[in-house]
C-alpha atoms as a PDB file:
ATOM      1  CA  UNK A   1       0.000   0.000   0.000  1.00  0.00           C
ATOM      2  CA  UNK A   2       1.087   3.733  -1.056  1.00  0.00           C
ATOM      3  CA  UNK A   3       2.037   5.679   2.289  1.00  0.00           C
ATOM      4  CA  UNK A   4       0.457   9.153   1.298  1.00  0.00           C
ATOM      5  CA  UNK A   5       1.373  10.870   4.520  1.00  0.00           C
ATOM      6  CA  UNK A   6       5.126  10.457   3.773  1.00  0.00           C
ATOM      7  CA  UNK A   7       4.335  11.410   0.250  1.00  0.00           C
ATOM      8  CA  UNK A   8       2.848  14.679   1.522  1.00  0.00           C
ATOM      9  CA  UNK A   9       5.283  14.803   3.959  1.00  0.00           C
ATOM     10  CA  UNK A  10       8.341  15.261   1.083  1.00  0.00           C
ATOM     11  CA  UNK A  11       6.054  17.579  -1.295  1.00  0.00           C
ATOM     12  CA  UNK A  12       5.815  19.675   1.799  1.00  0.00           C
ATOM     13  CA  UNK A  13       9.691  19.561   2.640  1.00  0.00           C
ATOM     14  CA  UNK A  14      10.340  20.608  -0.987  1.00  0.00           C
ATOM     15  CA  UNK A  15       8.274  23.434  -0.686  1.00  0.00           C
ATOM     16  CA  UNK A  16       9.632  24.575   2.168  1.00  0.00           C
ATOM     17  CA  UNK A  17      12.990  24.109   0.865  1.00  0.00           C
ATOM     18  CA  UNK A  18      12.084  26.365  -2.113  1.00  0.00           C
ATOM     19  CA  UNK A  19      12.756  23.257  -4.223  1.00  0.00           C
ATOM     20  CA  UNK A  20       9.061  22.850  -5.814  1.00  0.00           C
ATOM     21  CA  UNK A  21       7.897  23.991  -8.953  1.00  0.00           C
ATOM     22  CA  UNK A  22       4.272  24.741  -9.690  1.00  0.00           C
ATOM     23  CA  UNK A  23       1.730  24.360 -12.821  1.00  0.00           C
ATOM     24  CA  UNK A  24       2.501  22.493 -16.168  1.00  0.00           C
ATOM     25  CA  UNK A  25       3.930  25.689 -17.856  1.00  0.00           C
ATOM     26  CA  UNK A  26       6.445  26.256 -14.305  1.00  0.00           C
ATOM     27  CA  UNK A  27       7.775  22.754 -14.998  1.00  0.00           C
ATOM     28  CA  UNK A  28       8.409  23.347 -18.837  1.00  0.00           C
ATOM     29  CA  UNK A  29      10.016  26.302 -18.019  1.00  0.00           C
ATOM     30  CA  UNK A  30      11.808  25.660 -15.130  1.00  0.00           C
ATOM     31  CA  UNK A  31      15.469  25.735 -15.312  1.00  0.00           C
ATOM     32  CA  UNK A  32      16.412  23.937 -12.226  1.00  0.00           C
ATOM     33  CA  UNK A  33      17.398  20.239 -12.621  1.00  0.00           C
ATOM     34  CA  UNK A  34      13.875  18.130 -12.060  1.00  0.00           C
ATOM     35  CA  UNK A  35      13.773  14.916 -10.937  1.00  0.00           C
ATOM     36  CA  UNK A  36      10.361  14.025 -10.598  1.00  0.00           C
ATOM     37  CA  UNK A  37       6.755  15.352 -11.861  1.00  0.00           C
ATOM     38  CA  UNK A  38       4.090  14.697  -9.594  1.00  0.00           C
ATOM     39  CA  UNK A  39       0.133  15.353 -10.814  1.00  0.00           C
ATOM     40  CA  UNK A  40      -3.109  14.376  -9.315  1.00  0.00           C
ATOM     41  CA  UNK A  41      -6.638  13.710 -10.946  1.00  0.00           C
ATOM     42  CA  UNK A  42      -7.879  17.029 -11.394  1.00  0.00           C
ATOM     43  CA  UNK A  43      -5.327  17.936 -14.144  1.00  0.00           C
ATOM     44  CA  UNK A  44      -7.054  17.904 -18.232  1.00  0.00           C
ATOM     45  CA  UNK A  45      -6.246  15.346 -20.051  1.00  0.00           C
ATOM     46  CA  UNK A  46      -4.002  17.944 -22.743  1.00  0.00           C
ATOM     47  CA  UNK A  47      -2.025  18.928 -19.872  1.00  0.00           C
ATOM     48  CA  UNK A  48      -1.520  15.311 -19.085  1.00  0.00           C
ATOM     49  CA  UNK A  49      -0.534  14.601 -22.481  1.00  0.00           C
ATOM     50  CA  UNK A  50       1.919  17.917 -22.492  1.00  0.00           C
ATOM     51  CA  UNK A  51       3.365  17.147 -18.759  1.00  0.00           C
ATOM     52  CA  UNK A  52       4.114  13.516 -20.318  1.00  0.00           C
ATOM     53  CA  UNK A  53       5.734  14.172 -23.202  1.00  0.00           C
ATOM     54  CA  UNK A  54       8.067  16.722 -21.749  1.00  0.00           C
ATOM     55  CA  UNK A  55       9.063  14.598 -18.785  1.00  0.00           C
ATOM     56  CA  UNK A  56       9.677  11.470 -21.585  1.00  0.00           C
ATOM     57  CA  UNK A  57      11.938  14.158 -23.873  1.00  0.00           C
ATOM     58  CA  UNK A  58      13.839  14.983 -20.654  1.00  0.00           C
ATOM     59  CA  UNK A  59      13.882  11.875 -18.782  1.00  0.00           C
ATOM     60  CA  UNK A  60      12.082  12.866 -16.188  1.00  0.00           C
ATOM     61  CA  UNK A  61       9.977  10.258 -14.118  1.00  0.00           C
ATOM     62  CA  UNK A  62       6.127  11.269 -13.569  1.00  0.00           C
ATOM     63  CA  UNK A  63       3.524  10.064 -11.269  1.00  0.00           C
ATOM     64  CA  UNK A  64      -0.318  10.189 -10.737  1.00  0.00           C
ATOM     65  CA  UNK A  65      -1.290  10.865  -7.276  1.00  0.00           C
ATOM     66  CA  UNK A  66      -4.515  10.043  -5.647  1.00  0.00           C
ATOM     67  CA  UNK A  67      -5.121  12.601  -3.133  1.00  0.00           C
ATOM     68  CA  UNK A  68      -5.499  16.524  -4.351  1.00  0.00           C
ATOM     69  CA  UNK A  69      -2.300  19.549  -4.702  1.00  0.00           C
ATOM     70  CA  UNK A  70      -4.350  21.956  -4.367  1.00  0.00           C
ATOM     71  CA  UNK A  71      -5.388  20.750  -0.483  1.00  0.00           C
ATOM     72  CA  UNK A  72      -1.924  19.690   0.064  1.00  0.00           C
ATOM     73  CA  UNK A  73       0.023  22.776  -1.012  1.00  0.00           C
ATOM     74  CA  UNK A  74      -2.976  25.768   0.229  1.00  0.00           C
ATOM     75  CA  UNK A  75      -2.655  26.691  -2.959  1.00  0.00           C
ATOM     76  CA  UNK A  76      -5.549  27.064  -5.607  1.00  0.00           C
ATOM     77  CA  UNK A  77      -5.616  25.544  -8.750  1.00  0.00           C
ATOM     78  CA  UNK A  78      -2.399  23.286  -8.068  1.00  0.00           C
ATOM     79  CA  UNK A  79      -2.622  20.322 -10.307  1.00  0.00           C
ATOM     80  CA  UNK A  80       0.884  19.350 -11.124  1.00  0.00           C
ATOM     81  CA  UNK A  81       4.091  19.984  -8.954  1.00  0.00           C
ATOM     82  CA  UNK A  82       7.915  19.218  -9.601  1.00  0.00           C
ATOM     83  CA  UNK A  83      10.351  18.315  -7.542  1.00  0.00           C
ATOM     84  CA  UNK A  84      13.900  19.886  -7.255  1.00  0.00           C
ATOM     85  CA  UNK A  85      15.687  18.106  -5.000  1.00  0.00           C
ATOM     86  CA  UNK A  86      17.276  14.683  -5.550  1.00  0.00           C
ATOM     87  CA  UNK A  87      16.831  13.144  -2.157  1.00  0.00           C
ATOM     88  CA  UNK A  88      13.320  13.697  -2.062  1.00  0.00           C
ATOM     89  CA  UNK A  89      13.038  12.887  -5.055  1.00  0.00           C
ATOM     90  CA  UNK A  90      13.771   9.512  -4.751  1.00  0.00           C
ATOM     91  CA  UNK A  91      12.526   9.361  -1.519  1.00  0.00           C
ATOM     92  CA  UNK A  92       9.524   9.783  -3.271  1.00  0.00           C
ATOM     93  CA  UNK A  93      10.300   7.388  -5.820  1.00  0.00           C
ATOM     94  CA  UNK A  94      10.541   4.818  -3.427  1.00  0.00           C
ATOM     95  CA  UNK A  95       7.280   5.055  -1.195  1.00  0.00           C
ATOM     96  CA  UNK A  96       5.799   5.267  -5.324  1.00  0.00           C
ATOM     97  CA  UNK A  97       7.435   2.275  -5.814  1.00  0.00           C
ATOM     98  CA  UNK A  98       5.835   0.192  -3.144  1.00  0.00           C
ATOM     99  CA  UNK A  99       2.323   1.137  -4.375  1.00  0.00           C
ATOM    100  CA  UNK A 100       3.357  -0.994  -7.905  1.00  0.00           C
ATOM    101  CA  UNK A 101       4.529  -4.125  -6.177  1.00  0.00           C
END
């Protein structure tokens, strides 16, 4: 089973660290180093299409989350967030990972 709470838990860090970028045009425009795309339900399926061919172009991994960005970040309209940091990153990656098994 997918442990959400640490999931939030890193998004939050990453934020806090000023290590989060926000919004399907932020990401394609960012010019930090990204290591991972993360995007919940509520984003259309064009910006799901854009989000996932950049990320393939750039070899970026992307995930779907179950629980809303917009509730987890305070922010309106928050669909799609990307993370800066490679320790959270994978850290990420990893509690993802557990959820495929």
């Amino acid at each position: 089973m997918i442990n959400t709470t640490k999931i939030k838990s890193y998004i939050g860090f990453a934020i806090k660290m000023r290590k989060a970028t926000f919004g399907v045009d932020g990401i394609k425009t960012c010019r930090h180093k990204i290591y991972i795309v993360l995007y919940d339900e509520s984003l259309a399926s064009n910006s799901r299409k854009k989000l996932s061919d950049f990320c393939l172009n750039n070899n970026i991994k992307h995930c779907l989350l179950d629980f809303s960005l917009s509730e987890l970040t305070k922010r309106s309209n928050v669909k799609a967030v990307a993370i800066e940091d490679e320790s959270l990153a994978s850290a990420i990656s990893k509690c993802m990972e557990v959820q495929h098994e």
